[in-house]
Protein backbone atom coordinates (compact mmCIF):
# COMPACT_ATOMS: atom_id res chain seq x y z
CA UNK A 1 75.35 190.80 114.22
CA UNK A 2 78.94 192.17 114.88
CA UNK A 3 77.40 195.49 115.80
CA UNK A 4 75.58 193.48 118.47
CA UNK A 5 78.81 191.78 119.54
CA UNK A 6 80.61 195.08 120.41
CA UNK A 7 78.00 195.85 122.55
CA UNK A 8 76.72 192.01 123.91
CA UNK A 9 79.36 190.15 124.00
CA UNK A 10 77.36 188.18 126.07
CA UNK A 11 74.50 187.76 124.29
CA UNK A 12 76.86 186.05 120.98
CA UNK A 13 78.29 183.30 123.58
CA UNK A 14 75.12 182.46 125.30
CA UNK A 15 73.27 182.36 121.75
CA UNK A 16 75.90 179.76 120.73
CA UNK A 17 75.82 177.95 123.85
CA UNK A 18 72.13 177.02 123.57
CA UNK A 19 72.61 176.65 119.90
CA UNK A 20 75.77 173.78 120.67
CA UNK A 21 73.09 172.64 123.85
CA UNK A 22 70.12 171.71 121.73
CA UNK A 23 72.44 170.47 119.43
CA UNK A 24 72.75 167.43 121.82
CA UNK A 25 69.13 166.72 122.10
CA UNK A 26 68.56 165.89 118.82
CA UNK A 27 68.25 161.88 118.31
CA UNK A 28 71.04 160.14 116.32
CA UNK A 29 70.65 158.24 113.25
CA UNK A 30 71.50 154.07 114.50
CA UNK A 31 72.93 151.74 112.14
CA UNK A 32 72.13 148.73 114.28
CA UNK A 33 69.09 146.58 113.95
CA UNK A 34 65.83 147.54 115.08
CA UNK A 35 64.81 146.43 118.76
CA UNK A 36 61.89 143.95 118.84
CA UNK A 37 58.64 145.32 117.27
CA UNK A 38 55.00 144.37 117.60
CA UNK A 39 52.92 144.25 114.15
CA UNK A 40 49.02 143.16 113.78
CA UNK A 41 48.61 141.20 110.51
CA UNK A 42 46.09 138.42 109.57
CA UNK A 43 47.00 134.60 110.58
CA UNK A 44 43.85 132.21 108.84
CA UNK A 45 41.71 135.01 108.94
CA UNK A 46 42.10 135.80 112.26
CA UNK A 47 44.11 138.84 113.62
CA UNK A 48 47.40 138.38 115.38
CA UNK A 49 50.14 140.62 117.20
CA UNK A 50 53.52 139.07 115.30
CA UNK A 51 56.59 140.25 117.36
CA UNK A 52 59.86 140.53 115.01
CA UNK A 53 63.49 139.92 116.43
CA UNK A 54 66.04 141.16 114.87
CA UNK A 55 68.95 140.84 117.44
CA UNK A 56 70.16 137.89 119.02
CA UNK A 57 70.34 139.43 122.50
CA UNK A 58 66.26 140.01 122.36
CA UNK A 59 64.20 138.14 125.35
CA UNK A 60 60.52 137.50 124.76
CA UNK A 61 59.32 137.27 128.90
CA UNK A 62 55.99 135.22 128.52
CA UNK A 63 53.30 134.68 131.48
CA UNK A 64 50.59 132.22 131.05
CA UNK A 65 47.57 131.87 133.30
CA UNK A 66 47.67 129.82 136.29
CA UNK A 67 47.63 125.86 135.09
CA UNK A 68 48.70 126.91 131.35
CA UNK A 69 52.47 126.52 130.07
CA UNK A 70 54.14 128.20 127.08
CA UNK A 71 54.50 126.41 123.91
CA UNK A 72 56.29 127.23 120.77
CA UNK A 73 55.72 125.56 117.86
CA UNK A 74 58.90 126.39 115.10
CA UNK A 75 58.22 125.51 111.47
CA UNK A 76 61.12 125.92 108.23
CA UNK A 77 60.07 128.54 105.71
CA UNK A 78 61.23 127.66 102.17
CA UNK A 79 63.50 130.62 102.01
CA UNK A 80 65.69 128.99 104.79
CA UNK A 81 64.13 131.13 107.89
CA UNK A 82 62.13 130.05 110.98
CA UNK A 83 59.19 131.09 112.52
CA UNK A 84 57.00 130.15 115.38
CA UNK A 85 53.63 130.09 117.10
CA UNK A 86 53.80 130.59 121.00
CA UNK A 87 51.13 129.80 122.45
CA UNK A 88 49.68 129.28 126.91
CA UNK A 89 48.62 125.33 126.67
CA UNK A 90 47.56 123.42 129.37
């Protein structure tokens, strides 16, 4: 490689200028919770899209049919936590 250097000095600084340039395109680790995410699991039997928040800056934007009206239904957990069922209801 030094051999090449002599005679490309070129070639050394554009090799480590893509090198340092793709260095930047690589995705970075986050430490901060995970944005909202969309799971299928089993409610009574019956399949179901849950939607986990984890921040408190998450918005859920719901649109009902014309006539129909979001509902949410909140229930206590005996670990402490919350959930709900939202739901269009006329």
């Amino acid at each position: 490689m030094l051999a090449t250097t002599k005679y490309y000095p070129h070639l050394l600084l554009g090799t480590m200028a893509i090198t340092i340039g793709m260095a930047t395109l690589l995705p970075a680790m986050a430490t901060a919770p995970m944005p909202p995410q969309l799971v299928v699991s089993k409610l009574n039997g019956r399949s179901v899209n849950i939607l986990y928040l984890t921040r408190t800056q998450d918005k859920v934007l719901v649109r009902c049919y014309p006539g129909l009206k979001p509902s949410v239904v909140v229930k206590n957990n005996a670990d402490g936590t919350k959930e709900g069922t939202l739901t269009c209801k006329s």
